[in-house]
N, C-alpha and C. Protein backbone atom coordinates (compact mmCIF):
# COMPACT_ATOMS: atom_id res chain seq x y z
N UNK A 1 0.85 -1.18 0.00
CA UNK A 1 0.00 0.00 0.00
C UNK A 1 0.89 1.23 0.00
N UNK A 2 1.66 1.26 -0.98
CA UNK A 2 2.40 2.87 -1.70
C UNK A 2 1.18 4.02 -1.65
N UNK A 3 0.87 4.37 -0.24
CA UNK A 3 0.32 5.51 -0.03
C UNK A 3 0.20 6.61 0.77
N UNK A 4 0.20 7.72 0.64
CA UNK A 4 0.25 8.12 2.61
C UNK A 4 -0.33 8.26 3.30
N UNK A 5 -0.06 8.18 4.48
CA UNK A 5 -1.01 7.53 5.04
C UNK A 5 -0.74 8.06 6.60
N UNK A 6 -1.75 8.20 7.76
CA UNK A 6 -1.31 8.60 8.97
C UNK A 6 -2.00 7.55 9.87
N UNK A 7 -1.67 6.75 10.82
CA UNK A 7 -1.77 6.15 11.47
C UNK A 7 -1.74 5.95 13.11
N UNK A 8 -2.47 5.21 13.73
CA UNK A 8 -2.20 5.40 15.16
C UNK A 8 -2.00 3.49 15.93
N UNK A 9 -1.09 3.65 16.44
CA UNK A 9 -0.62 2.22 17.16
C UNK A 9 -0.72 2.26 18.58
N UNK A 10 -1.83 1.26 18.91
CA UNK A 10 -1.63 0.90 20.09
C UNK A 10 -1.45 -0.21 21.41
N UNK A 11 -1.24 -0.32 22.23
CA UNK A 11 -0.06 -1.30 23.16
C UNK A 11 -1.55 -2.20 23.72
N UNK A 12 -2.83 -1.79 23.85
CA UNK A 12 -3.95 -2.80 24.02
C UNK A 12 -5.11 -1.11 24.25
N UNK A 13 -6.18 -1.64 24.24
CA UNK A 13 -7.47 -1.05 24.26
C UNK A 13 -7.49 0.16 25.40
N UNK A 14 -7.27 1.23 25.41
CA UNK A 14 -7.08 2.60 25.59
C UNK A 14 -6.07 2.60 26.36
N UNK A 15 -4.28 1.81 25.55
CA UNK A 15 -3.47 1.75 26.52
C UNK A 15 -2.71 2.68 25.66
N UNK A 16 -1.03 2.54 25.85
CA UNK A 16 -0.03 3.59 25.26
C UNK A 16 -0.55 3.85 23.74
N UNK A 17 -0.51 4.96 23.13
CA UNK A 17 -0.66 5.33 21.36
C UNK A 17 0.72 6.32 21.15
N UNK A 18 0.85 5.47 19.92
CA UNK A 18 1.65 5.87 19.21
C UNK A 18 0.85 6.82 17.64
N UNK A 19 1.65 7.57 17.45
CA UNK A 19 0.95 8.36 16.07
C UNK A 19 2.15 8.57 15.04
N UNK A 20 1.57 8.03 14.13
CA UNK A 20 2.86 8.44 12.77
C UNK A 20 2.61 8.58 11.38
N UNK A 21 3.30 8.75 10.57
CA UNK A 21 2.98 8.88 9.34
C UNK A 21 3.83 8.61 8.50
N UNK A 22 3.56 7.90 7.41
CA UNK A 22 4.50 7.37 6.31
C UNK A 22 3.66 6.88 4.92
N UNK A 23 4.77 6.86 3.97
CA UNK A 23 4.29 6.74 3.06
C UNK A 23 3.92 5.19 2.41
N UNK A 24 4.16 4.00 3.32
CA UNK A 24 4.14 2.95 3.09
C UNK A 24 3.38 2.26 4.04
N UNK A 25 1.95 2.16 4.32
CA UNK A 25 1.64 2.04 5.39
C UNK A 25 1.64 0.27 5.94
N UNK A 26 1.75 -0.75 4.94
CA UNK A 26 1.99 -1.84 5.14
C UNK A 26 2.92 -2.18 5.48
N UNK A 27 4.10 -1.81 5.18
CA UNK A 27 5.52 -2.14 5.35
C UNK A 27 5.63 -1.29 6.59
N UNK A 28 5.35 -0.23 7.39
CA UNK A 28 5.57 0.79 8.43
C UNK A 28 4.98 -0.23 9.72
N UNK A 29 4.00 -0.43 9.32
CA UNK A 29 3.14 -1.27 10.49
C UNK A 29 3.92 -2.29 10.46
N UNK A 30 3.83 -3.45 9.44
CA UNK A 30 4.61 -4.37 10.13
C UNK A 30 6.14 -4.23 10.61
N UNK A 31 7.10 -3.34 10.40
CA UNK A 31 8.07 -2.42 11.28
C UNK A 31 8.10 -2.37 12.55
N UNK A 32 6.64 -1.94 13.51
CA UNK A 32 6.31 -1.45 14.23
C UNK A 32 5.73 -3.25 15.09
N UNK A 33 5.47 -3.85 14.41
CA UNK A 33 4.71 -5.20 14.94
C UNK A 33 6.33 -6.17 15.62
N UNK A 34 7.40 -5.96 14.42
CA UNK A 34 8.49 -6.82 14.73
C UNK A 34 9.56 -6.49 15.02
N UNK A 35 9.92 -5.07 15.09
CA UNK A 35 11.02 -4.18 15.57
C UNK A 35 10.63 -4.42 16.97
N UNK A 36 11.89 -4.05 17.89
CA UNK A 36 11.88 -4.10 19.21
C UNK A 36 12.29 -2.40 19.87
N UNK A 37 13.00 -1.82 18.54
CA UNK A 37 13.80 -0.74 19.21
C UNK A 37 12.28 0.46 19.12
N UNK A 38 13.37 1.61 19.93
CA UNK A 38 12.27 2.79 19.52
C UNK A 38 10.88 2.97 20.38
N UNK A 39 9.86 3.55 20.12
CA UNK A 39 8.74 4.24 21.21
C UNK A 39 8.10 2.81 20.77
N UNK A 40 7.49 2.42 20.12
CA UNK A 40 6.20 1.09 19.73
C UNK A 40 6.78 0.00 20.49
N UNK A 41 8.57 -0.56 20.36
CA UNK A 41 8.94 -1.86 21.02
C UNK A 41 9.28 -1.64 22.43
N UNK A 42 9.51 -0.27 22.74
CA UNK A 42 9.58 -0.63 24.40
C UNK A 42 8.04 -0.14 25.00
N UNK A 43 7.18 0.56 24.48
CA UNK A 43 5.26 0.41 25.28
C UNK A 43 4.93 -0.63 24.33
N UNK A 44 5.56 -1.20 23.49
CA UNK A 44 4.65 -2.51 22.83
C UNK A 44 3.39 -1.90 22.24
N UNK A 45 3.14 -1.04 21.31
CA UNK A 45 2.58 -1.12 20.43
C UNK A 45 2.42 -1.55 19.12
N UNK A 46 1.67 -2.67 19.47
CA UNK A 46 1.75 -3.62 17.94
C UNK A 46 0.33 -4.01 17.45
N UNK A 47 -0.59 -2.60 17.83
CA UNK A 47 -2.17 -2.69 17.62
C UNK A 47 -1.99 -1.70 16.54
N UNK A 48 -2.83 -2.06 15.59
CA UNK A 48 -3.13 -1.03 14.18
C UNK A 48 -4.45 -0.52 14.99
N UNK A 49 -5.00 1.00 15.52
CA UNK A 49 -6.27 1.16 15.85
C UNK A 49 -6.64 2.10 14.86
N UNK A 50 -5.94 2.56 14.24
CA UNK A 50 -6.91 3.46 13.31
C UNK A 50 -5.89 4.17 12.16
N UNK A 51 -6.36 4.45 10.82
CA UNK A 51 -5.52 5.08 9.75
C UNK A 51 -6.25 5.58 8.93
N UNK A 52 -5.57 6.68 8.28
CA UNK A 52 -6.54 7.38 7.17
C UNK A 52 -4.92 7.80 5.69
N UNK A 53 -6.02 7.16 5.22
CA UNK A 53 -5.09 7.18 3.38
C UNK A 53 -5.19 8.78 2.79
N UNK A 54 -4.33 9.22 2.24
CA UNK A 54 -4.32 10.69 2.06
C UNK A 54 -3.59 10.67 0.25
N UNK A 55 -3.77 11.60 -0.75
CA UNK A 55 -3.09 11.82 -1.84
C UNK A 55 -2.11 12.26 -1.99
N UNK A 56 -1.82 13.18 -1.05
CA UNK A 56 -0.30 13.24 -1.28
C UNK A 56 0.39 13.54 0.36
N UNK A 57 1.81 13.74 0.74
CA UNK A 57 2.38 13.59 1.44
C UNK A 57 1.91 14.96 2.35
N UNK A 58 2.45 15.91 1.76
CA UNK A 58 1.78 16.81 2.76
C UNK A 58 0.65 17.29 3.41
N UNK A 59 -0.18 16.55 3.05
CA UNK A 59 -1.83 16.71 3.67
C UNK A 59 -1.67 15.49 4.47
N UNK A 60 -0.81 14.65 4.83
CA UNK A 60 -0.68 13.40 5.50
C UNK A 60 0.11 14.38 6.71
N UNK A 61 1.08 14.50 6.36
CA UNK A 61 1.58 15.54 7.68
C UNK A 61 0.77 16.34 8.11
N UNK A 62 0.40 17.27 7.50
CA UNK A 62 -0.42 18.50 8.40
C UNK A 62 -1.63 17.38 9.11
N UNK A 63 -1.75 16.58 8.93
CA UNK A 63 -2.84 16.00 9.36
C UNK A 63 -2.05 15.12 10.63
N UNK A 64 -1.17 14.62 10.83
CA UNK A 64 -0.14 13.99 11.73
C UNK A 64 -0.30 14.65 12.95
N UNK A 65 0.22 16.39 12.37
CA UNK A 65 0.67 17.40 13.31
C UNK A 65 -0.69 17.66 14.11
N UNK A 66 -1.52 17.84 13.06
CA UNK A 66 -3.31 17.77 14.11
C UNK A 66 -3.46 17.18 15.67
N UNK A 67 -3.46 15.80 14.80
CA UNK A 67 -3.60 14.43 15.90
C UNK A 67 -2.39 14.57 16.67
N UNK A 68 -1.47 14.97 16.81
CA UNK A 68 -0.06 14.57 17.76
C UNK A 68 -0.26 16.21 18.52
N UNK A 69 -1.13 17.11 18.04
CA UNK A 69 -1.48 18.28 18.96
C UNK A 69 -2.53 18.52 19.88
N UNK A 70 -3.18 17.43 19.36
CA UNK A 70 -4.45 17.21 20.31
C UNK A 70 -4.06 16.67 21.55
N UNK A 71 -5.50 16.46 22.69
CA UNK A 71 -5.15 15.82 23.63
C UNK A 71 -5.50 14.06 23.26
N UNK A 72 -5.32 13.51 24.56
CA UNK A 72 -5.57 12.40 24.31
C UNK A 72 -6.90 12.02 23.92
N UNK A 73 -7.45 12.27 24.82
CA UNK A 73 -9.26 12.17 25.00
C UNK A 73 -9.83 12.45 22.96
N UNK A 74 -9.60 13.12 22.73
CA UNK A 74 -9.12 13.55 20.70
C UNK A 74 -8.90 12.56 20.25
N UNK A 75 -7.74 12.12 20.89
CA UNK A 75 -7.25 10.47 19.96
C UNK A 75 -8.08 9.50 19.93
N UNK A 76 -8.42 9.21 21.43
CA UNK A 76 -9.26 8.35 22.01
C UNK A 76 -10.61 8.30 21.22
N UNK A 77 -11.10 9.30 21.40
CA UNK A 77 -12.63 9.47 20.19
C UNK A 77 -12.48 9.37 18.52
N UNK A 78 -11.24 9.62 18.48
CA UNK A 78 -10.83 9.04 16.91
C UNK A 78 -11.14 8.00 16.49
N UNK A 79 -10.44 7.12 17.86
CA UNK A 79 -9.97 5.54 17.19
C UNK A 79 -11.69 4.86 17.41
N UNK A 80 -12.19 5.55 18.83
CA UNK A 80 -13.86 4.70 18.71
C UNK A 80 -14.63 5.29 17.81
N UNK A 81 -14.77 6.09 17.40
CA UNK A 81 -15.53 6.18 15.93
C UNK A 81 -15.49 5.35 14.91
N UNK A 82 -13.80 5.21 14.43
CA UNK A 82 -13.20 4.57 13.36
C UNK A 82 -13.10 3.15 13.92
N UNK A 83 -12.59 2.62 15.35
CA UNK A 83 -12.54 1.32 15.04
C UNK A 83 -13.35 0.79 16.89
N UNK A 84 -14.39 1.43 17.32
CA UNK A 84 -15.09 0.98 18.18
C UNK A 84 -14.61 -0.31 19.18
N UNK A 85 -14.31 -1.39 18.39
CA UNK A 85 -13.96 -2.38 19.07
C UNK A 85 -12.08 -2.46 19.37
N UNK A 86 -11.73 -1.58 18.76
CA UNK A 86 -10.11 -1.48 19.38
C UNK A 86 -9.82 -2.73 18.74
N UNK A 87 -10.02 -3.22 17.73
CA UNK A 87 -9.77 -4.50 16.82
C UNK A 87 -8.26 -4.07 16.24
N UNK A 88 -7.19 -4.80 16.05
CA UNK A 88 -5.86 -4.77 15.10
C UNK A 88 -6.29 -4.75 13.59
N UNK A 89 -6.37 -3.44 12.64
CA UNK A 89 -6.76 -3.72 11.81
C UNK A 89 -5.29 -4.04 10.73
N UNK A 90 -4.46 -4.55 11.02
CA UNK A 90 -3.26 -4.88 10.34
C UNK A 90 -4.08 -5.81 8.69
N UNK A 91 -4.58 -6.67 9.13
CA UNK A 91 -4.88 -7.70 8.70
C UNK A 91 -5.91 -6.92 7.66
N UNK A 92 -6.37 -6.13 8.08
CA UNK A 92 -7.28 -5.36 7.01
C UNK A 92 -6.89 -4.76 6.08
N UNK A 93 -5.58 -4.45 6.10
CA UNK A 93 -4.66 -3.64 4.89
C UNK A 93 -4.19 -4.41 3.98
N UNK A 94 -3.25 -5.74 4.59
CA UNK A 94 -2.79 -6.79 4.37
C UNK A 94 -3.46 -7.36 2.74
């Protein structure tokens, strides 16, 4: 999935989130699932809870900078809108 894309990872159901953005969102996630180093392998975020596909790169950032300026409670209502059950949607991209 050569797209960009902004994403949020998390460690279990309204536990640590991670927020990022890249242009590869299949290959980034699984990164994030089997890497150990860095913010995702030491809180263990290896939950896909929520992502949004964008056209080009910089509307993926400004949109990053949004979500990583908000508070949590912001994030939090993100991901239950978009993914209610806090389900890993890895498998859904896949």
């Amino acid at each position: 999935m050569k797209q960009p894309a902004i994403y949020i990872m998390s460690s279990q159901e309204n536990g640590t989130l991670y927020t990022g953005v890249t242009s590869n969102l299949i290959k980034r996630v699984h990164e994030h699932k089997t890497l150990t180093n860095g913010f995702t392998g030491r809180h263990h975020c290896k939950m896909l809870v929520y992502y949004d596909l964008f056209e080009d790169m910089n509307a993926a950032i400004s949109r990053e900078k949004q979500i990583k300026g908000g508070s949590r409670i912001k994030k939090l209502r993100l991901i239950n809108q978009f993914n209610p059950a806090w389900k890993d949607l890895y498998n859904k991209i896949v």
